[in-house]
Each structure stands twice: as C-alpha cells, then as structure tokens.
C-alpha atoms as a PDB file:
ATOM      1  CA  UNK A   1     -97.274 -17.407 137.451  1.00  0.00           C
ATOM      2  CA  UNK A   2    -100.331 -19.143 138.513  1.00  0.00           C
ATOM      3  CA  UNK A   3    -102.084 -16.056 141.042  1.00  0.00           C
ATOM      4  CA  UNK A   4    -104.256 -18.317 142.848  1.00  0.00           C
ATOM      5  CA  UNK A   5    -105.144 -18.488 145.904  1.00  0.00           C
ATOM      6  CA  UNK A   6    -108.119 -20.371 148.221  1.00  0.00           C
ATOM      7  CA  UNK A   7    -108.838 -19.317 151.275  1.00  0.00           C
ATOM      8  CA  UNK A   8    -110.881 -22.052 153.951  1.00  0.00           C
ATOM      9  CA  UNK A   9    -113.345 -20.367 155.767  1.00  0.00           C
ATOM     10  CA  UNK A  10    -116.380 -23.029 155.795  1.00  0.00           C
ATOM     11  CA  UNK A  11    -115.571 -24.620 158.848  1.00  0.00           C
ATOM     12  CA  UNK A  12    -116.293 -23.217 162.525  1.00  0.00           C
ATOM     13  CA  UNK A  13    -114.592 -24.578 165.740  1.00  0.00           C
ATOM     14  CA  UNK A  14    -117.074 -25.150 168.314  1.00  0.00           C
ATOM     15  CA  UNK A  15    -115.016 -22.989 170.739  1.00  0.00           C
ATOM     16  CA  UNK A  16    -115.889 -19.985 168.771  1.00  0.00           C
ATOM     17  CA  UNK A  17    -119.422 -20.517 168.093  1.00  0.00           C
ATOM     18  CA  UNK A  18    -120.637 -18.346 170.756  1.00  0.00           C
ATOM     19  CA  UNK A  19    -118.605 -15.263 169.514  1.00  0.00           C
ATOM     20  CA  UNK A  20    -119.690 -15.958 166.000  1.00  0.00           C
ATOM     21  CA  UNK A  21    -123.380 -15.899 166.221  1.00  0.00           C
ATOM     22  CA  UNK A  22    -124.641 -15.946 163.276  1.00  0.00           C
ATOM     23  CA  UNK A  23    -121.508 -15.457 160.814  1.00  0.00           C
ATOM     24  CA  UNK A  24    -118.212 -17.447 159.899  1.00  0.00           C
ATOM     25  CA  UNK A  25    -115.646 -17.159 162.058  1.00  0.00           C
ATOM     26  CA  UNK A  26    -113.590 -15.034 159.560  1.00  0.00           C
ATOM     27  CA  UNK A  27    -116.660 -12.242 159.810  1.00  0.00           C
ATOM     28  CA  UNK A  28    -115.989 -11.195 163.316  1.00  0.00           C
ATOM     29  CA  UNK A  29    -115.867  -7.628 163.163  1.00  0.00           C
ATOM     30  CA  UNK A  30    -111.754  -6.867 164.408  1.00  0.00           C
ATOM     31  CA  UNK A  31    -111.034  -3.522 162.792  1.00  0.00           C
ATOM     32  CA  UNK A  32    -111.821  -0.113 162.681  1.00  0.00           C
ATOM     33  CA  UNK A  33    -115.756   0.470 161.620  1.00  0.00           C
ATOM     34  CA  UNK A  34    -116.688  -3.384 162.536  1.00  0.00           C
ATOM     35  CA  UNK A  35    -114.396  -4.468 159.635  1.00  0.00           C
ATOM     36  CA  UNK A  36    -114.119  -8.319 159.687  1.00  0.00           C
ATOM     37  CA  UNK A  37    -110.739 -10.175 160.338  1.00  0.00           C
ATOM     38  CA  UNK A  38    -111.149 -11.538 156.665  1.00  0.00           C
ATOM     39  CA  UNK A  39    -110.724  -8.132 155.340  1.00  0.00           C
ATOM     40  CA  UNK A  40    -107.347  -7.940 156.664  1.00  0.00           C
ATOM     41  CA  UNK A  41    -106.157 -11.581 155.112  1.00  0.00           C
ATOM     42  CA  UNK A  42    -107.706 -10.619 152.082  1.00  0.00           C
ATOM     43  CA  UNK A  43    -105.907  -6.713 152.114  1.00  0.00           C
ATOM     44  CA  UNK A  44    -102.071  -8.923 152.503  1.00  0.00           C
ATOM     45  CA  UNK A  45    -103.134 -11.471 150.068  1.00  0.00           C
ATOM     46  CA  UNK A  46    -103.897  -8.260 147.607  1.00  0.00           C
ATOM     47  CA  UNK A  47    -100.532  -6.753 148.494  1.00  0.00           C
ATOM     48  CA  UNK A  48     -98.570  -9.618 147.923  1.00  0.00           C
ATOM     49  CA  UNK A  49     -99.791 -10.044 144.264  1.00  0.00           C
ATOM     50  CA  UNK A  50    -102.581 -12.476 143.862  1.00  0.00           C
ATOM     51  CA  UNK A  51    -105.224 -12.214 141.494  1.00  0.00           C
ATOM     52  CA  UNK A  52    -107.555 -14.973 141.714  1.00  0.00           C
ATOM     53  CA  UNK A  53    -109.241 -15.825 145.492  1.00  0.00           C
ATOM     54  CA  UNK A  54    -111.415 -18.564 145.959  1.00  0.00           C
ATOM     55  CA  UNK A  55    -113.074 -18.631 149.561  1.00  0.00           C
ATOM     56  CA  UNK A  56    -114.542 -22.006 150.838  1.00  0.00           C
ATOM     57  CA  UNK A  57    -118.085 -21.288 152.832  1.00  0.00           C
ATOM     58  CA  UNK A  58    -120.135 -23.585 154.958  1.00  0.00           C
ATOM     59  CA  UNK A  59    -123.539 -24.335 153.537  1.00  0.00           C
ATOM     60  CA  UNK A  60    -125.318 -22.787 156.712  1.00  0.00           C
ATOM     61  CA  UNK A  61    -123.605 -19.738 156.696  1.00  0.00           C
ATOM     62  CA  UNK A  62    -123.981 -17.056 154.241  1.00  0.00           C
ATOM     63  CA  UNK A  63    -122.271 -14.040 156.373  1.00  0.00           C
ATOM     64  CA  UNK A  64    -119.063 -14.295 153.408  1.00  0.00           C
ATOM     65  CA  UNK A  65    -121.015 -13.917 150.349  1.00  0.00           C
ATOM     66  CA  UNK A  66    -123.535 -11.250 152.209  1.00  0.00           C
ATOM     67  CA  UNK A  67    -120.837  -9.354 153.123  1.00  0.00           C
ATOM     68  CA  UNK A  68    -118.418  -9.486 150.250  1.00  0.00           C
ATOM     69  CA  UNK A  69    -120.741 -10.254 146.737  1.00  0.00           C
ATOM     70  CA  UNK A  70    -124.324  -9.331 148.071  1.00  0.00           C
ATOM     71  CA  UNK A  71    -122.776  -6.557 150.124  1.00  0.00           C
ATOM     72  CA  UNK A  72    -120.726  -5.124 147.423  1.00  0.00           C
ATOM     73  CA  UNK A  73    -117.680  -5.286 149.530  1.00  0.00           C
ATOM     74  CA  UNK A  74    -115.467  -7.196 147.255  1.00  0.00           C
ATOM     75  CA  UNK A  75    -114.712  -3.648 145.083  1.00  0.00           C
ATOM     76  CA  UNK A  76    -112.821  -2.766 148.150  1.00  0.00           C
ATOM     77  CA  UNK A  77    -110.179  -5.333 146.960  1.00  0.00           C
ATOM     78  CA  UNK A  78    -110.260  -3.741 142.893  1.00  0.00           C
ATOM     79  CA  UNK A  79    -106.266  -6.156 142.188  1.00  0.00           C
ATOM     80  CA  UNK A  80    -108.858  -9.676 143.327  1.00  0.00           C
ATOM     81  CA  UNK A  81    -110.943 -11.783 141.419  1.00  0.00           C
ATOM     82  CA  UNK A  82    -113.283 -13.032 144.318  1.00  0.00           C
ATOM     83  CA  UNK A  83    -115.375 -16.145 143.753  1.00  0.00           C
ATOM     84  CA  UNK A  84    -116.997 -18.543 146.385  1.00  0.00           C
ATOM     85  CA  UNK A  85    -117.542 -22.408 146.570  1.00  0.00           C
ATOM     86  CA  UNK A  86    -119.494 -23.593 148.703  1.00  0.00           C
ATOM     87  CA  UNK A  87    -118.777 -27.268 151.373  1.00  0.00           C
ATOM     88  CA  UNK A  88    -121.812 -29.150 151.773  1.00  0.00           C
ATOM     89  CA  UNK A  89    -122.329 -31.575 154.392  1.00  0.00           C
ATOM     90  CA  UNK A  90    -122.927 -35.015 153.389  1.00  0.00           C
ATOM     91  CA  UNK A  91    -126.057 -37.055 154.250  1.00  0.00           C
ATOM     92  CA  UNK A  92    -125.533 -38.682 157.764  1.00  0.00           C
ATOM     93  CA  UNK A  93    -123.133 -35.934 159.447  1.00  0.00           C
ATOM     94  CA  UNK A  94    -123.702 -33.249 161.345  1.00  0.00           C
ATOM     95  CA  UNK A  95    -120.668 -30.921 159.936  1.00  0.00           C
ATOM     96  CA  UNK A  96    -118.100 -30.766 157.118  1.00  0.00           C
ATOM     97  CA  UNK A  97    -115.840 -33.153 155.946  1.00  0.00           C
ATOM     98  CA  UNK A  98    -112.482 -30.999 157.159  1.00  0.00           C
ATOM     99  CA  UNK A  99    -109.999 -29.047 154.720  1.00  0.00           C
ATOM    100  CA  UNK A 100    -108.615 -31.842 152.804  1.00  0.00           C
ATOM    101  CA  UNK A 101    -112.431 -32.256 151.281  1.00  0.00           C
ATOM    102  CA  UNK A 102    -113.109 -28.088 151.088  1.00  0.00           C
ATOM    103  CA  UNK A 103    -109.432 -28.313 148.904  1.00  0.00           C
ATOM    104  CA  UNK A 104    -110.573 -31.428 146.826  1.00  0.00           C
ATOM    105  CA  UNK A 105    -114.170 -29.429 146.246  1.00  0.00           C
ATOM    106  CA  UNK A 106    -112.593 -26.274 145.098  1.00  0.00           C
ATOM    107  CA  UNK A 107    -110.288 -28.107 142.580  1.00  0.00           C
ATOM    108  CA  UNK A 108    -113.033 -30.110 140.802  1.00  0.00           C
ATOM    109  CA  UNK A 109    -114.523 -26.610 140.825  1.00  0.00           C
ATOM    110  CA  UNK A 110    -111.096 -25.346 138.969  1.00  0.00           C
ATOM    111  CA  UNK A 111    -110.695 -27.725 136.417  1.00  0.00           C
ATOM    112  CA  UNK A 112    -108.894 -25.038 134.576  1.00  0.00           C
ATOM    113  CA  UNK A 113    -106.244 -24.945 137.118  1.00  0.00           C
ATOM    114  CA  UNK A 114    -104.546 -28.280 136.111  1.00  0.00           C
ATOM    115  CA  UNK A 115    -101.405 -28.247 135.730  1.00  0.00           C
ATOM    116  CA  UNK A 116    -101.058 -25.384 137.624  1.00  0.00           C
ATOM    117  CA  UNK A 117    -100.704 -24.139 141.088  1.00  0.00           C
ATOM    118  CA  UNK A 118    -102.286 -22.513 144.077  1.00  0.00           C
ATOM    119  CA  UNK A 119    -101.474 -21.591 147.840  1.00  0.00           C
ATOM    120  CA  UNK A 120    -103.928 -22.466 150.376  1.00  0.00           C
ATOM    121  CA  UNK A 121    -104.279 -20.779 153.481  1.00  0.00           C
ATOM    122  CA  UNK A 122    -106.505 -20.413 156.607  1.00  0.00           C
ATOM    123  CA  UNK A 123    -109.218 -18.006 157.351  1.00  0.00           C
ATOM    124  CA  UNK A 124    -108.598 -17.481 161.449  1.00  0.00           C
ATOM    125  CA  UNK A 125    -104.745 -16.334 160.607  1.00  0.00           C
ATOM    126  CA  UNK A 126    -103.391 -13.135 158.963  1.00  0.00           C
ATOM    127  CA  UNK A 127    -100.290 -14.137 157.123  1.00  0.00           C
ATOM    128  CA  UNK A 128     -97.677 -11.537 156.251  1.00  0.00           C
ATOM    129  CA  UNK A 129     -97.431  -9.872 152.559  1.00  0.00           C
ATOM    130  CA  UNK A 130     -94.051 -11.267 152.874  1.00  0.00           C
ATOM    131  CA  UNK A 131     -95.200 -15.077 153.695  1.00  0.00           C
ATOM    132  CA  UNK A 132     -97.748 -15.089 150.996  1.00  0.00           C
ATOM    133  CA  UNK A 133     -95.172 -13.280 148.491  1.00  0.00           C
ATOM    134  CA  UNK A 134     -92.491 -15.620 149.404  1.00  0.00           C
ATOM    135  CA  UNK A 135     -94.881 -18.479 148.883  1.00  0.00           C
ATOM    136  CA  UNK A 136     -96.421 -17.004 145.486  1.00  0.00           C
ATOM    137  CA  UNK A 137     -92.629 -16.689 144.046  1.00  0.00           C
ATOM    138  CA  UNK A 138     -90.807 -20.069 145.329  1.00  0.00           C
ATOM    139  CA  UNK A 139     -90.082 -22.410 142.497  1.00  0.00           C
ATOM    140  CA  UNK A 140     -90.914 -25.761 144.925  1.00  0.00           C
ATOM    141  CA  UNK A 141     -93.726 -27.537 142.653  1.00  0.00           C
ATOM    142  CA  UNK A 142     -95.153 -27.937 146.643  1.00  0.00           C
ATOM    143  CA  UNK A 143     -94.047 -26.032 149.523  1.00  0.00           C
ATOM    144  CA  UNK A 144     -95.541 -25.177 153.105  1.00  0.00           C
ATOM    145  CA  UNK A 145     -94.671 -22.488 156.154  1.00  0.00           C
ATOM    146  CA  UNK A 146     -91.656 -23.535 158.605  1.00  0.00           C
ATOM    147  CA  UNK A 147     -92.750 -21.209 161.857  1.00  0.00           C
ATOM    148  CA  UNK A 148     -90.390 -20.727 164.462  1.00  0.00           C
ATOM    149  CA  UNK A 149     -92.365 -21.643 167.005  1.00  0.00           C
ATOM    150  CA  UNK A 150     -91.404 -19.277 169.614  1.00  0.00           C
ATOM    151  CA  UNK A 151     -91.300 -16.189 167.307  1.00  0.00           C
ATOM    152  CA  UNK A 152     -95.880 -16.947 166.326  1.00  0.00           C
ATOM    153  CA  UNK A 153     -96.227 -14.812 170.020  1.00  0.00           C
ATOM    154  CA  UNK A 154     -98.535 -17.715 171.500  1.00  0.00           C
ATOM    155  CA  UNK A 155     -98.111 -18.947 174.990  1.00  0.00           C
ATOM    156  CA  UNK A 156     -96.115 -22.094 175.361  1.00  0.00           C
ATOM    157  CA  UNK A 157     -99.066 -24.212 176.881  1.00  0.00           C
ATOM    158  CA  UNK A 158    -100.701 -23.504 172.947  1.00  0.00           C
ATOM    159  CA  UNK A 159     -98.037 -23.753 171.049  1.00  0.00           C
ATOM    160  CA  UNK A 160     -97.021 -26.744 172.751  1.00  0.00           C
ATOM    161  CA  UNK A 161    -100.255 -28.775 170.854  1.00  0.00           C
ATOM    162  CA  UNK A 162     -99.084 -27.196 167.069  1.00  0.00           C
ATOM    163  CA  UNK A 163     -97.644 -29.883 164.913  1.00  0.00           C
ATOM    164  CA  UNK A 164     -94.113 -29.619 164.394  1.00  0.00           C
ATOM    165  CA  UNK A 165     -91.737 -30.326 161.736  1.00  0.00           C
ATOM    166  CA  UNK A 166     -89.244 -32.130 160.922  1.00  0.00           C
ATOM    167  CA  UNK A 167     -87.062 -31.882 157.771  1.00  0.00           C
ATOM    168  CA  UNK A 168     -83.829 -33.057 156.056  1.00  0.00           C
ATOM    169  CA  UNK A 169     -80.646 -31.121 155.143  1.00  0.00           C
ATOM    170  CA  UNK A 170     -82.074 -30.106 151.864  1.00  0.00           C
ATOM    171  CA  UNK A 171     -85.230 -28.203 153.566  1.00  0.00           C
ATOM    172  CA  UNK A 172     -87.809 -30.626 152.548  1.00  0.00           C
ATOM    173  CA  UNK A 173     -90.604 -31.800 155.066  1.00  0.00           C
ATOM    174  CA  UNK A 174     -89.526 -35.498 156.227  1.00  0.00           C
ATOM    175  CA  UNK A 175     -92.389 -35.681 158.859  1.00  0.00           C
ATOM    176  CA  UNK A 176     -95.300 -33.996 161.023  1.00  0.00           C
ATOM    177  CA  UNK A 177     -95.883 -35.080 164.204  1.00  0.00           C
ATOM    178  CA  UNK A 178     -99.511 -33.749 165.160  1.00  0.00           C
ATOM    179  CA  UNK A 179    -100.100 -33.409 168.566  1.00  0.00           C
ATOM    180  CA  UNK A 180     -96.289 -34.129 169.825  1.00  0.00           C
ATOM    181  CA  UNK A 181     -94.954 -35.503 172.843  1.00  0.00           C
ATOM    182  CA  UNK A 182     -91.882 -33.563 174.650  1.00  0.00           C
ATOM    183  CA  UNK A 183     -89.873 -35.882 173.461  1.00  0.00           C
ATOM    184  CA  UNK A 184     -90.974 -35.798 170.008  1.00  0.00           C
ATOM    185  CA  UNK A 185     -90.606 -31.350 170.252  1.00  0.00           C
ATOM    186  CA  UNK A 186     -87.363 -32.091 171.836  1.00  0.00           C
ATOM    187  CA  UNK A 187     -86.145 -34.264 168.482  1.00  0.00           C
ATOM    188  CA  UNK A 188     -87.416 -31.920 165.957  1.00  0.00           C
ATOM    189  CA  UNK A 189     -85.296 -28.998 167.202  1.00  0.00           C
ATOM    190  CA  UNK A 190     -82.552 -27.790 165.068  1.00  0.00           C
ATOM    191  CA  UNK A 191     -79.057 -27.759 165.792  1.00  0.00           C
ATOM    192  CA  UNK A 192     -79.578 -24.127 167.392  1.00  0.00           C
ATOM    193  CA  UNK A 193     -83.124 -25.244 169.262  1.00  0.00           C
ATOM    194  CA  UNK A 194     -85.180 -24.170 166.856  1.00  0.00           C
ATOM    195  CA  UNK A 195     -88.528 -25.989 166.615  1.00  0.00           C
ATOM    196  CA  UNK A 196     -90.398 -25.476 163.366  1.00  0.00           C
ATOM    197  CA  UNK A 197     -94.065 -25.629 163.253  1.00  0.00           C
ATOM    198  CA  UNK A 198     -97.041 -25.052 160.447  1.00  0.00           C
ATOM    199  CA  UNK A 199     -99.570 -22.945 161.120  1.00  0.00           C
ATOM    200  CA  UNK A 200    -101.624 -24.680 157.230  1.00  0.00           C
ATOM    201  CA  UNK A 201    -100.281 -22.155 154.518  1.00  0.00           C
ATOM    202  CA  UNK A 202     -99.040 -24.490 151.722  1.00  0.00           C
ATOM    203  CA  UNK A 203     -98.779 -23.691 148.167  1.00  0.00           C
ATOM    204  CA  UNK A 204     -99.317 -27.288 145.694  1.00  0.00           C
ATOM    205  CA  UNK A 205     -98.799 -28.322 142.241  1.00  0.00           C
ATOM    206  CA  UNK A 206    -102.518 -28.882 141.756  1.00  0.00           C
ATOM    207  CA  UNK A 207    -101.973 -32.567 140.111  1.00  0.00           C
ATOM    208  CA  UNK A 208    -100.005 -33.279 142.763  1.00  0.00           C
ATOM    209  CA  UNK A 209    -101.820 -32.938 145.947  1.00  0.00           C
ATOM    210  CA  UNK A 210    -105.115 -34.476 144.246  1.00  0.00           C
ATOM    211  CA  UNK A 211    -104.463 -37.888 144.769  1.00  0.00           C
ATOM    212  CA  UNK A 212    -103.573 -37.408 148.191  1.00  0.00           C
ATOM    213  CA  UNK A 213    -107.089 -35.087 148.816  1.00  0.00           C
ATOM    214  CA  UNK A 214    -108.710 -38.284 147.307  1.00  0.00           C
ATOM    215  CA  UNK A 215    -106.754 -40.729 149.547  1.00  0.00           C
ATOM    216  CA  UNK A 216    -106.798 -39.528 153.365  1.00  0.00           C
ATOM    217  CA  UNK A 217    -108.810 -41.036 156.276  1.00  0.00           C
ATOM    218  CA  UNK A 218    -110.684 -39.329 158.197  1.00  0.00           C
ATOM    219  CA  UNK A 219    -109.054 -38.860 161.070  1.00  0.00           C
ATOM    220  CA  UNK A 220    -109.748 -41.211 164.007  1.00  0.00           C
ATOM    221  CA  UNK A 221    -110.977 -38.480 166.698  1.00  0.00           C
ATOM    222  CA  UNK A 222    -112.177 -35.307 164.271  1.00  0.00           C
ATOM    223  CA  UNK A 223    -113.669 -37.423 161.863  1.00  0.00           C
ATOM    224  CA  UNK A 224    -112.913 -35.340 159.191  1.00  0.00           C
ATOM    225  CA  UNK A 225    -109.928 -35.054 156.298  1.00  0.00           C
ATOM    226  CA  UNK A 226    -107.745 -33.050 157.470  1.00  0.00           C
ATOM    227  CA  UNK A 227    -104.775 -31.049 154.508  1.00  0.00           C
ATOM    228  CA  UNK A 228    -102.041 -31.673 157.002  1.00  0.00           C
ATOM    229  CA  UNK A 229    -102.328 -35.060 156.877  1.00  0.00           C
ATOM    230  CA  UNK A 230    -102.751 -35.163 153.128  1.00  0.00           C
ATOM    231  CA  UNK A 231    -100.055 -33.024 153.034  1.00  0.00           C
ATOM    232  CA  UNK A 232     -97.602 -35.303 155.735  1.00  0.00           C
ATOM    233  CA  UNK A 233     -98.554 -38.398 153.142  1.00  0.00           C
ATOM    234  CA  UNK A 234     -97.060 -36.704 150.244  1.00  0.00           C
ATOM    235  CA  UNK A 235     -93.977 -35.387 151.804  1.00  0.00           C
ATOM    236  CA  UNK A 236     -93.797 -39.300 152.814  1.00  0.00           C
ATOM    237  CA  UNK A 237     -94.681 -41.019 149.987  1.00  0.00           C
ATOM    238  CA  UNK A 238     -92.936 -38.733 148.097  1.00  0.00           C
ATOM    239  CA  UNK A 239     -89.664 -37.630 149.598  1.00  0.00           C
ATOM    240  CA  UNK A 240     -88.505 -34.390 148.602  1.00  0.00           C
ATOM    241  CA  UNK A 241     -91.604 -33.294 147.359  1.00  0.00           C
ATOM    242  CA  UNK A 242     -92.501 -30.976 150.253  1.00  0.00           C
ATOM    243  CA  UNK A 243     -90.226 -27.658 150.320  1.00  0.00           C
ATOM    244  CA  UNK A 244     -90.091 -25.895 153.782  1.00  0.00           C
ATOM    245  CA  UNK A 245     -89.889 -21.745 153.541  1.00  0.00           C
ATOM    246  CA  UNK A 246     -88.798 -20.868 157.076  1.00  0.00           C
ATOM    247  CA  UNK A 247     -89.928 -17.543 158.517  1.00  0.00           C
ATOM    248  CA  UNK A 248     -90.110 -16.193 162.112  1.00  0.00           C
ATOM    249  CA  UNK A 249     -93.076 -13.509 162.731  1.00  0.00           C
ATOM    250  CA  UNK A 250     -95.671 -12.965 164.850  1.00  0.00           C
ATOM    251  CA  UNK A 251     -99.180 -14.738 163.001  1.00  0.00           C
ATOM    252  CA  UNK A 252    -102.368 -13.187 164.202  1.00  0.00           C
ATOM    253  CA  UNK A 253    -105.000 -15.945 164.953  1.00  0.00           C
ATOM    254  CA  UNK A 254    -108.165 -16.052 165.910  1.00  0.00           C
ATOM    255  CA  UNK A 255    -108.765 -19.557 167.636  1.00  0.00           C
ATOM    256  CA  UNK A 256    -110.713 -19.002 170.244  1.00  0.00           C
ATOM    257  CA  UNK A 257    -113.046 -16.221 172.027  1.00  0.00           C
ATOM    258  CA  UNK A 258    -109.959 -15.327 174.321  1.00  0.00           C
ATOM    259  CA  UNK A 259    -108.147 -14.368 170.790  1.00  0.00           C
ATOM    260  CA  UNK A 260    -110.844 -11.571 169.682  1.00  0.00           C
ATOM    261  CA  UNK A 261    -109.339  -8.633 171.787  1.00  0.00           C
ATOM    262  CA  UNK A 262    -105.933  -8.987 171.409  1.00  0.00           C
ATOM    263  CA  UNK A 263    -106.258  -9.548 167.766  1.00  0.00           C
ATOM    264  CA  UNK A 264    -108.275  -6.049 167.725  1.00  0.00           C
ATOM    265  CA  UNK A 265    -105.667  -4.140 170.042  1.00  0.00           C
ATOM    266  CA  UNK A 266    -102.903  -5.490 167.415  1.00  0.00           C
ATOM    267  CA  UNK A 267    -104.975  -4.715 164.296  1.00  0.00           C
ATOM    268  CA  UNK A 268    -105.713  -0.988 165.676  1.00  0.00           C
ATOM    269  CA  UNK A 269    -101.956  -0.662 166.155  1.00  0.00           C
END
C-alpha cells in the first residue's frame, strides 16, 4: 500500500493574510498551547495510517519548516516521515502557480513514486481519520471526496460557491461545475436531494494524473492551475476513471479570518 500523502500548504488566500502575519495559513495557532491547525491534519493523517507526508511551502514563508524540522516538532508525529518541497514563483508573477503546479512539483520531486499512488489534500481543512482511511484503503486507481453538502456545517450563502458534483450510476465523477448556477445545484442533486460537493481530497494513480498536471490552463480569472480542473479533465477525458467516496461530516476549514474562532471553540471541544 503506497502510504503517501502531500499536503498543499504553499499558497495563502489574500483574505487571510492579515490573520497570518508572518506564517502560512496552516500555522495559525488553533489549539491548546498556540498549537497550529496543521498539527491537527497532520495528528488524523497519523491515525489513519500514513507514513510518508510531503508538505508543499511557499518560497517566502518558512513558518512550516521552522516550526516542524528547525523546531523539532515533527517527533511529535514518531508513525510520519515528514519532508518539505518547496513552490517557487516563476519570473514575471507575483504568486504561485496554484495546486495543479505544487502537485506536478512534488511528483518530479518523487520520482520513486511511479507507478504508485498518493492522496492529496488541503492544508486549511481537517479531514476525518475515517476520510483519509477510507481514501488510503479504496482500490479506485483515482478517487476524490463526495461531501454532502449540507452535512460540511457551512452556511448556505458559502456553500452555495463550492463546486458540485455530478456522477453516473456506477459512482464515478462525470462532471464539476465550479462556481454553479441554481440551476446547475438544482441538476446535480440526487434522487433524494442530495447535492455532492469536493472540498480537494483526492487520492491518484501517480502516472495517471501527470499528464493532466502537465496539460491544464491556467485558469482565466485566478491565473493559476488549479487540481480540480486537472482533476474534472481526467474524469472527462477519461470516463470512469474518477471514483467518488461519499461521506457526510462536518470538515473544519479555515478560509477566512471569520473561520479562526469557531475552528478553535470546535478544536477545544
């Protein structure tokens, strides 16, 4: 089984820049004795029997490795093989070029891991030991997250932006619709009103996401390459290639400033 996991945290949202002075998003202190909300991604990843952790950083941010491989922190998570690679920005921009580039970094990093596979995952969400377990153990070559929407604990005027998904009787991903209309929630419901959505855990076969990570535009607004949409071209190019693992539970996030104290009233609980 491959035990691999990587874990972007190089990026930063410019709605959380003021709240993250000075560190990665994934460093704001959320638990008990200023522990950062990484620590508790990393603590489920641990429990749901990975070995191998690869965290993306941003080239102007050191706050990951100070904390975990300069800080000595990393022994707190004895079951993990931590390493770091780090997303550069390219001549002429002012900021990375999105998750589908940090994924197609680490992997020429990992030549090793041909042949193999990983899951990838967020660094602003804490997924369950069961999500990252069920992900770890399902046979799919690739495979992604099917949220119930209305289960993540969001209000509906956020959730209403996630991408949804829509999928065929066998469970694989058909299409997702990034930034949907009503009408286009209203036609991915299921037969019982159920509206899936991703919140970017996916697990690949390595050789087959690459040429897709080679492949996608940058996208016309973010200007960057964005996984989803790498991911959306395989499960069209390729039908039935995408599995979809549907799960209902609450996801803590960390989006935006307004996120911080909730996340740290949940996390104390």
């Amino acid at each position: 089984m491959d035990r691999r996991i990587v874990v972007l945290a190089g990026g930063m949202s410019s709605r959380m820049k003021q709240a993250a002075v000075g560190m990665a998003k994934a460093m704001i202190p959320v638990g008990s004795g200023d522990r950062p909300f990484l620590d508790f991604c990393l603590s489920n990843i641990a429990a749901a029997g990975y070995a191998e952790v690869v965290i993306v950083t941003g080239e102007r941010d050191s706050s990951i490795t100070d904390h975990y491989a300069a800080g000595g922190h990393a022994n707190d998570f004895p079951s993990l093989a931590i390493s770091y690679v780090v997303q550069r920005i390219p001549a002429g921009r002012t900021k990375p070029l999105g998750t589908a580039d940090a994924l197609a970094i680490v992997l020429a990093a990992r030549r090793a891991w041909r042949g193999g596979k990983c899951t990838v995952c967020n660094s602003d969400n804490i997924y369950s030991v069961d999500v990252l377990k069920t992900l770890l153990d399902d046979p799919h070559p690739n495979a992604l997250v099917n949220y119930d929407r209305d289960a993540l604990g969001f209000p509906p005027e956020r959730t209403s932006q996630f991408a949804v998904l829509k999928t065929d009787r066998s469970g694989f991903v058909t299409e997702i619709i990034e930034k949907p209309s009503p009408a286009d929630i209203a036609a991915a419901a299921d037969g019982n009103g159920r509206i899936g959505v991703s919140m970017n855990i996916f697990r690949f076969s390595v050789d087959d996401i690459i040429p897709f990570l080679e492949s996608v535009p940058l996208h016309p607004v973010r200007n960057e390459k964005e996984l989803p949409v790498a991911v959306r071209m395989m499960a069209s190019e390729r039908p039935g290639s995408v599995f979809a693992i549907s799960a209902s539970e609450r996801v803590p996030d960390l989006t935006q400033p307004a996120d911080i104290p909730g996340v740290r009233r949940e996390l104390a609980g």
